[in-house]
PDB file of N, CA and C in Angstrom:
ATOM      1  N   UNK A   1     126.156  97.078  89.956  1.00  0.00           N
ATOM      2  CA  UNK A   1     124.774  96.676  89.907  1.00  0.00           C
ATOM      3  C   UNK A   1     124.227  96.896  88.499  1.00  0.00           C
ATOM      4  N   UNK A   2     123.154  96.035  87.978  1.00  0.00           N
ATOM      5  CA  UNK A   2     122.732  95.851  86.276  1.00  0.00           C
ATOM      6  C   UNK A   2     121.375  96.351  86.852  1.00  0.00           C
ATOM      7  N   UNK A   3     120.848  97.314  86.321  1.00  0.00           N
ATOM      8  CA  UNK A   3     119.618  97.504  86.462  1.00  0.00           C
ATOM      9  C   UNK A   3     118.545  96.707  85.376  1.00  0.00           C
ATOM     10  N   UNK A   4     117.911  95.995  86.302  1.00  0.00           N
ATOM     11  CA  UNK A   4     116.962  94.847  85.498  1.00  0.00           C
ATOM     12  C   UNK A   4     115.812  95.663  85.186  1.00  0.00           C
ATOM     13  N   UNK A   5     114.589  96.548  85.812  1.00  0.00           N
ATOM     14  CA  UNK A   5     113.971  97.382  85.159  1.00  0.00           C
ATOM     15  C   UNK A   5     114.054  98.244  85.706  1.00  0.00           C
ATOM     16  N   UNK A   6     113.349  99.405  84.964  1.00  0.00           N
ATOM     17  CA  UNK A   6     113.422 100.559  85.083  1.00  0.00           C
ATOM     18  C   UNK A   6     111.688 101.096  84.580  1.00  0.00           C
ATOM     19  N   UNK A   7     111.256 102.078  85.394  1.00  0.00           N
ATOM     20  CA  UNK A   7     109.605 102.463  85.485  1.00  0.00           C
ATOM     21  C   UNK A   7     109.891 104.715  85.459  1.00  0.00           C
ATOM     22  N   UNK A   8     108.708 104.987  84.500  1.00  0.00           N
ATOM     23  CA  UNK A   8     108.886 106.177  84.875  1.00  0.00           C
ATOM     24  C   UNK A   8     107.710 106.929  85.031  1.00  0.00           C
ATOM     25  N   UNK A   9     106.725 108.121  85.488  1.00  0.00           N
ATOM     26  CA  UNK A   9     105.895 108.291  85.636  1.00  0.00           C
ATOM     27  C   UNK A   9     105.181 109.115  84.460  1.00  0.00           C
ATOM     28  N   UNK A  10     105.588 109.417  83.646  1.00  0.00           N
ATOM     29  CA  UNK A  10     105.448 109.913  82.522  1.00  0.00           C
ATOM     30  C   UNK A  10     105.839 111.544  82.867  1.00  0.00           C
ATOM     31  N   UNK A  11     105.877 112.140  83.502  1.00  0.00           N
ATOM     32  CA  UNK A  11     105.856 113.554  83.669  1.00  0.00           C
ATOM     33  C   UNK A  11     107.147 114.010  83.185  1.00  0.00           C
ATOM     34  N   UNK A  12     106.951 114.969  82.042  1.00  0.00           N
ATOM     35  CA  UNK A  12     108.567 115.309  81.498  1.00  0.00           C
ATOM     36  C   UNK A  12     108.895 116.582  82.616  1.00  0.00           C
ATOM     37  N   UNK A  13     108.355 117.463  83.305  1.00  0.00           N
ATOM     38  CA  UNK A  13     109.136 118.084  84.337  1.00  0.00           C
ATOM     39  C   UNK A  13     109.857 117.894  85.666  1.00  0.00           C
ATOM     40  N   UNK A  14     110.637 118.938  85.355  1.00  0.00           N
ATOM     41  CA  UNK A  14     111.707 117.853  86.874  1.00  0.00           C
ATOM     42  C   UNK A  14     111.061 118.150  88.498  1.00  0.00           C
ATOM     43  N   UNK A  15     110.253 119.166  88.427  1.00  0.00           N
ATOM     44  CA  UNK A  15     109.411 118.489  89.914  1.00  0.00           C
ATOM     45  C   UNK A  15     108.472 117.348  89.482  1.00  0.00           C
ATOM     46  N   UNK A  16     107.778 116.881  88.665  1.00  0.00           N
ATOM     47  CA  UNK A  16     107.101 115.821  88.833  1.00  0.00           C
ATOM     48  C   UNK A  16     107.584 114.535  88.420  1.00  0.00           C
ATOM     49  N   UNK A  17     108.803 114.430  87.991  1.00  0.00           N
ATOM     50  CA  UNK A  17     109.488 113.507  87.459  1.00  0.00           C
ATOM     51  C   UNK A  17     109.680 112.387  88.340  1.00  0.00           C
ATOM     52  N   UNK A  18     109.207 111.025  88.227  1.00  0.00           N
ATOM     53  CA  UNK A  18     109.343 109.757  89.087  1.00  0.00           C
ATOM     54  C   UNK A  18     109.823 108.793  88.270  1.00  0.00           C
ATOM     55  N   UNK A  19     111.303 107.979  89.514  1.00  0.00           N
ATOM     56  CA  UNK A  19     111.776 106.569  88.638  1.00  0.00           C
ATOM     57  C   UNK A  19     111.843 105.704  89.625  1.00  0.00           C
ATOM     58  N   UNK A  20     111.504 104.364  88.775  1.00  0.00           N
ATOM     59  CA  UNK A  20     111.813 103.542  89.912  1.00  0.00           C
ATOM     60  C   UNK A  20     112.927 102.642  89.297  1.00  0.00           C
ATOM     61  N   UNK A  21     113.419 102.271  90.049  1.00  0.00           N
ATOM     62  CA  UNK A  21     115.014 101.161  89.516  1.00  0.00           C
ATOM     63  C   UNK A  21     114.748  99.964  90.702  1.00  0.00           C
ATOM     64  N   UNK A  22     114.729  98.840  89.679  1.00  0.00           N
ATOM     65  CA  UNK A  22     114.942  97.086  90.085  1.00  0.00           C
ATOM     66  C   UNK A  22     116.426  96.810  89.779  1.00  0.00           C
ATOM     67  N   UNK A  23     117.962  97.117  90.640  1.00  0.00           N
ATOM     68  CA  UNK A  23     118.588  96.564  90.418  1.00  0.00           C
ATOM     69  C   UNK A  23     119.722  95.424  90.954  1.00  0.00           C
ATOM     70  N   UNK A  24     120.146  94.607  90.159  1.00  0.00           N
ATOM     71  CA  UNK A  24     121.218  93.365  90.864  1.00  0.00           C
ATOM     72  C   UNK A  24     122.259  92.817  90.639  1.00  0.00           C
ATOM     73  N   UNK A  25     123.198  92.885  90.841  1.00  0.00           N
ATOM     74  CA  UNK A  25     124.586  92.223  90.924  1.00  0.00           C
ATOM     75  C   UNK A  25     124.962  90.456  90.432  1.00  0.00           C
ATOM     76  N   UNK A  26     123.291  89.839  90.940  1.00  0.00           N
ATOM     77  CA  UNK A  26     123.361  88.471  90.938  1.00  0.00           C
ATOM     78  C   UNK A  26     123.149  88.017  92.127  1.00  0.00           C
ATOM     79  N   UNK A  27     123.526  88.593  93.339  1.00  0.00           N
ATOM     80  CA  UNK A  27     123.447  87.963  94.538  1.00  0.00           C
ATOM     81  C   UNK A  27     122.277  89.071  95.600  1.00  0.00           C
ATOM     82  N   UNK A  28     122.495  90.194  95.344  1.00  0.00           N
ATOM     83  CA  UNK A  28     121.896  90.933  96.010  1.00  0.00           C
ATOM     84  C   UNK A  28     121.261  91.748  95.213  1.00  0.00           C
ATOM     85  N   UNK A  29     119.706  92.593  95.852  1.00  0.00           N
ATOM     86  CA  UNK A  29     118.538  93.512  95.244  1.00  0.00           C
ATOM     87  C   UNK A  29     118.697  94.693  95.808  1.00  0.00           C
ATOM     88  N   UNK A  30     118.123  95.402  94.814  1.00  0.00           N
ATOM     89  CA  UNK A  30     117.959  96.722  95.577  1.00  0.00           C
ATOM     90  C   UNK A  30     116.593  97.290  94.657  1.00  0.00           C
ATOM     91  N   UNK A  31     115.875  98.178  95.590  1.00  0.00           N
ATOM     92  CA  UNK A  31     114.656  99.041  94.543  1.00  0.00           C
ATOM     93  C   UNK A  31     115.499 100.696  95.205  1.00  0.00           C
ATOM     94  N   UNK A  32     115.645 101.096  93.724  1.00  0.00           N
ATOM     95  CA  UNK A  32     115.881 102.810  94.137  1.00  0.00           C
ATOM     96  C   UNK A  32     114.381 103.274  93.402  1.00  0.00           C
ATOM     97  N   UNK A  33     113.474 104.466  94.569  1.00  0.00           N
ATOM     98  CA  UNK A  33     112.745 105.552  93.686  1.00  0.00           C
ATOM     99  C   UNK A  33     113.371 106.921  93.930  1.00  0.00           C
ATOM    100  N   UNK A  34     113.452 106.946  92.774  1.00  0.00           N
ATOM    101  CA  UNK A  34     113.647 108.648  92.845  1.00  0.00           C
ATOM    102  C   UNK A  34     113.024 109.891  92.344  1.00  0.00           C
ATOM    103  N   UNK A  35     112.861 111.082  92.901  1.00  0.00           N
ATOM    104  CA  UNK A  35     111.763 111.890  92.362  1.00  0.00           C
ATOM    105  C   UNK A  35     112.826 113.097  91.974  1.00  0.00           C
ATOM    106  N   UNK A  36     112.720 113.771  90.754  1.00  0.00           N
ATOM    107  CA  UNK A  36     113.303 114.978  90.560  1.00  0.00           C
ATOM    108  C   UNK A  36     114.087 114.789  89.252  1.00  0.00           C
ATOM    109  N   UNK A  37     114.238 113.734  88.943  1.00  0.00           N
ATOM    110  CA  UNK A  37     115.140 113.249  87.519  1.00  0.00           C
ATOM    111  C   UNK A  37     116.586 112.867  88.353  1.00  0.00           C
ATOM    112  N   UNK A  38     117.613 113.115  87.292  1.00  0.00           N
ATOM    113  CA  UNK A  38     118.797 112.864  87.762  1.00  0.00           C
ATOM    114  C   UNK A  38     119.603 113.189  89.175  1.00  0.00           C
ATOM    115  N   UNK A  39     119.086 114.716  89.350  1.00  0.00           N
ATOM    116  CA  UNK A  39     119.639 115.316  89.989  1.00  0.00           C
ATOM    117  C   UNK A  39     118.672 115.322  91.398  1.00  0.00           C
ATOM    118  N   UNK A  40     117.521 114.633  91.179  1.00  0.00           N
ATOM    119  CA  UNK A  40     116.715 114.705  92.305  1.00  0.00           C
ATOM    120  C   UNK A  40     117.234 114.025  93.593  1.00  0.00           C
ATOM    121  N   UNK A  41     116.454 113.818  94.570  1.00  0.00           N
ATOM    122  CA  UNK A  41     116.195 113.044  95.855  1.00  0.00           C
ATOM    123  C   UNK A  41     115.893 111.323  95.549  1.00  0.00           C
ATOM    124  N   UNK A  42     116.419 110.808  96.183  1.00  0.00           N
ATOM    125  CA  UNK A  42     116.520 109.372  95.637  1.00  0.00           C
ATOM    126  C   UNK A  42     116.891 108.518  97.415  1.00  0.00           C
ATOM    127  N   UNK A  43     115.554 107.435  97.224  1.00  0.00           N
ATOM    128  CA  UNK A  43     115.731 106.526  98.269  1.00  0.00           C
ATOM    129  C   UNK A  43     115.816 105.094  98.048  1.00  0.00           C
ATOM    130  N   UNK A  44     117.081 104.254  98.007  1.00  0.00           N
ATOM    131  CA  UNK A  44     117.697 102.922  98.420  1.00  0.00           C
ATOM    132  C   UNK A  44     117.115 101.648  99.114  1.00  0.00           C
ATOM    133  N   UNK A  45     116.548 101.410  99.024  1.00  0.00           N
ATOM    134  CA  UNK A  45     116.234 100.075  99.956  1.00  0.00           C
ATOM    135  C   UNK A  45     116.658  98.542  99.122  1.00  0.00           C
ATOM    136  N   UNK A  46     117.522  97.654  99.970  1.00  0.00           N
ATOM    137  CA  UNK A  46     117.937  96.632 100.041  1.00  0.00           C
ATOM    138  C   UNK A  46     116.667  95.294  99.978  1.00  0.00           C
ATOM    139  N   UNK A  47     116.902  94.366  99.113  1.00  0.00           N
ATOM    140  CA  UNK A  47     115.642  93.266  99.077  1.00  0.00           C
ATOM    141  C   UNK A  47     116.230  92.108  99.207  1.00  0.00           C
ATOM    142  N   UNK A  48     115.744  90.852  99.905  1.00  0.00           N
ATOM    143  CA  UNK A  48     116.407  89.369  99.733  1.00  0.00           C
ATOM    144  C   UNK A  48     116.110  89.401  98.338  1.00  0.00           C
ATOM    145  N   UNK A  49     115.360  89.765  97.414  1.00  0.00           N
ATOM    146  CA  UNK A  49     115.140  88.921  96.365  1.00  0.00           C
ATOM    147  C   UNK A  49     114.412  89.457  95.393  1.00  0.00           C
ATOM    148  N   UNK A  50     114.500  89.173  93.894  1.00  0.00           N
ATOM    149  CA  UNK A  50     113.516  89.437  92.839  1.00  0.00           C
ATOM    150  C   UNK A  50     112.108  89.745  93.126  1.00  0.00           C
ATOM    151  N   UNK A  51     111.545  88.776  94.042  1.00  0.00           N
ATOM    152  CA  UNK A  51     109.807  89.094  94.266  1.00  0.00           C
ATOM    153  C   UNK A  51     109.838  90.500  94.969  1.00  0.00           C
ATOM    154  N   UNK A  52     110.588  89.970  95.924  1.00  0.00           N
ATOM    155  CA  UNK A  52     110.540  91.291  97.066  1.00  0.00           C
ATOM    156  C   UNK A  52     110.743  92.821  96.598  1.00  0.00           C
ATOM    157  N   UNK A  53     111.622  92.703  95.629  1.00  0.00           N
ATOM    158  CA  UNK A  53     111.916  94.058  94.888  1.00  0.00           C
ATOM    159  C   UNK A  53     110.854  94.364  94.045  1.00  0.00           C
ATOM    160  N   UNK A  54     110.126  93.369  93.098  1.00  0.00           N
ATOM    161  CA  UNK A  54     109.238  93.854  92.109  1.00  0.00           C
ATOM    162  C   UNK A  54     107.955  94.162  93.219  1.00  0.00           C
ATOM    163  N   UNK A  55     107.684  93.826  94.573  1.00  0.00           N
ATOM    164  CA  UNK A  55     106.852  94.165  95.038  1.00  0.00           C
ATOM    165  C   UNK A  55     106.904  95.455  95.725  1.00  0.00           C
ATOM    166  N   UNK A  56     108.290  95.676  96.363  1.00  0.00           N
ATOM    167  CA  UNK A  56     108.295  96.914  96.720  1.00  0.00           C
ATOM    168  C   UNK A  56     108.557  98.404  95.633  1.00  0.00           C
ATOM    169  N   UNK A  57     108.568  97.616  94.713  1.00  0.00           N
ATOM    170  CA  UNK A  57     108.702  98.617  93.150  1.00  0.00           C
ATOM    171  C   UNK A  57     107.579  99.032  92.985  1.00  0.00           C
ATOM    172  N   UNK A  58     106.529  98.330  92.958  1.00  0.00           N
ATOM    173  CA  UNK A  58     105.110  98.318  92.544  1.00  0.00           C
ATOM    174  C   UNK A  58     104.206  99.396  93.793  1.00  0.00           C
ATOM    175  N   UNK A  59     105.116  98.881  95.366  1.00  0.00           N
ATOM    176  CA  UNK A  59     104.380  99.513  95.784  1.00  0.00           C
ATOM    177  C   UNK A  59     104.638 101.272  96.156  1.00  0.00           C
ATOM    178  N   UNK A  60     105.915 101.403  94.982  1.00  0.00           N
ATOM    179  CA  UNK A  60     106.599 102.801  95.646  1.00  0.00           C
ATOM    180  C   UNK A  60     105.685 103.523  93.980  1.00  0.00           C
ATOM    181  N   UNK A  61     105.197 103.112  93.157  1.00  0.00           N
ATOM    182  CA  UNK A  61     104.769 103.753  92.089  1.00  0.00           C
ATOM    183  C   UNK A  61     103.147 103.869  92.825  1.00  0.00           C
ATOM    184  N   UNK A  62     102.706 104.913  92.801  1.00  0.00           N
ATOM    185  CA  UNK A  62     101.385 105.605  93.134  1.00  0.00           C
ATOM    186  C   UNK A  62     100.555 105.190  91.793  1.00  0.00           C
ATOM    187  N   UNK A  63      99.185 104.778  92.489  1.00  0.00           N
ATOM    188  CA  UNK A  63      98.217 105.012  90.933  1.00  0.00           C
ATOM    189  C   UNK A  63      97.771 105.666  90.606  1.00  0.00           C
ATOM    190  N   UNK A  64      97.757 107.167  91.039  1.00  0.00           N
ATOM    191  CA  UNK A  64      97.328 108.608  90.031  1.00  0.00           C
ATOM    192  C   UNK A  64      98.565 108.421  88.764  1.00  0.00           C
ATOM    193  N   UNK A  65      99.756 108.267  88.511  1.00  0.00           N
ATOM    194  CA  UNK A  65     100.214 107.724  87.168  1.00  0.00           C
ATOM    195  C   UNK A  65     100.094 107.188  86.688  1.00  0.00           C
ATOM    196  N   UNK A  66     100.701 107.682  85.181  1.00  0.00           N
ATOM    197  CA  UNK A  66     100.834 106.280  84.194  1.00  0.00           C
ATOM    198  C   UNK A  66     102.273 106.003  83.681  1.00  0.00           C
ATOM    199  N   UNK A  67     103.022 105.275  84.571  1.00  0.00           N
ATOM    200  CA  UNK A  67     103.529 104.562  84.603  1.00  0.00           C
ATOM    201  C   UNK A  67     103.988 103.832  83.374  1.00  0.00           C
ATOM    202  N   UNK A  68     105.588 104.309  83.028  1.00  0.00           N
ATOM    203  CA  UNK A  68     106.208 103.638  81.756  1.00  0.00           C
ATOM    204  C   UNK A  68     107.034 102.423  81.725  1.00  0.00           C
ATOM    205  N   UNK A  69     107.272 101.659  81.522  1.00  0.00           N
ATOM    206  CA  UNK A  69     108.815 100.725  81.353  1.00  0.00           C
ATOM    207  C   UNK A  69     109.541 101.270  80.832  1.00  0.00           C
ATOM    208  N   UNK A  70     110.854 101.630  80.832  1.00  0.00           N
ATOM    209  CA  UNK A  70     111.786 102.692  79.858  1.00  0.00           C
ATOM    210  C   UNK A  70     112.661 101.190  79.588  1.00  0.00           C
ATOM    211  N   UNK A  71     112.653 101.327  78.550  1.00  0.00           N
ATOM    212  CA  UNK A  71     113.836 100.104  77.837  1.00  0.00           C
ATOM    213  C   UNK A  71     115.038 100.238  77.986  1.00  0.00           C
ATOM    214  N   UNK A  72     115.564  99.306  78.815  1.00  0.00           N
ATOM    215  CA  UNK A  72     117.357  99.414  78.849  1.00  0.00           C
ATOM    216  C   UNK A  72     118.200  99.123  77.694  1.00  0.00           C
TER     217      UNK A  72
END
């Protein structure tokens, strides 16, 4: 899987640390968020599609952050 974007919450500590991952193969989506950094807790969900993922991306980022794009 190529991760197409990538979102972070700005918080440099590892309890408040949030990512979100848009990624795809070409045929199939996935949105991972994960909280804790690397080593954190991390949840998977499967998407038909580009929209579907950038929407469920959008809706796993909370708006008390501010929210980065991290450049691949």
């Amino acid at each position: 899987m190529k991760t197409e974007r990538h979102w972070w919450n700005g918080n440099r500590t590892v309890r408040g640390r949030r990512d979100v991952y848009i990624r795809t193969d070409g045929e199939s989506w996935e949105v991972e968020a994960r909280a804790g950094g690397d080593a954190g807790r991390s949840k998977i969900h499967q998407c038909p599609g580009r929209q579907s993922a950038e929407i469920l991306a959008r809706a796993w980022m909370d708006e008390q952050s501010r929210w980065q794009v991290v450049a691949l």
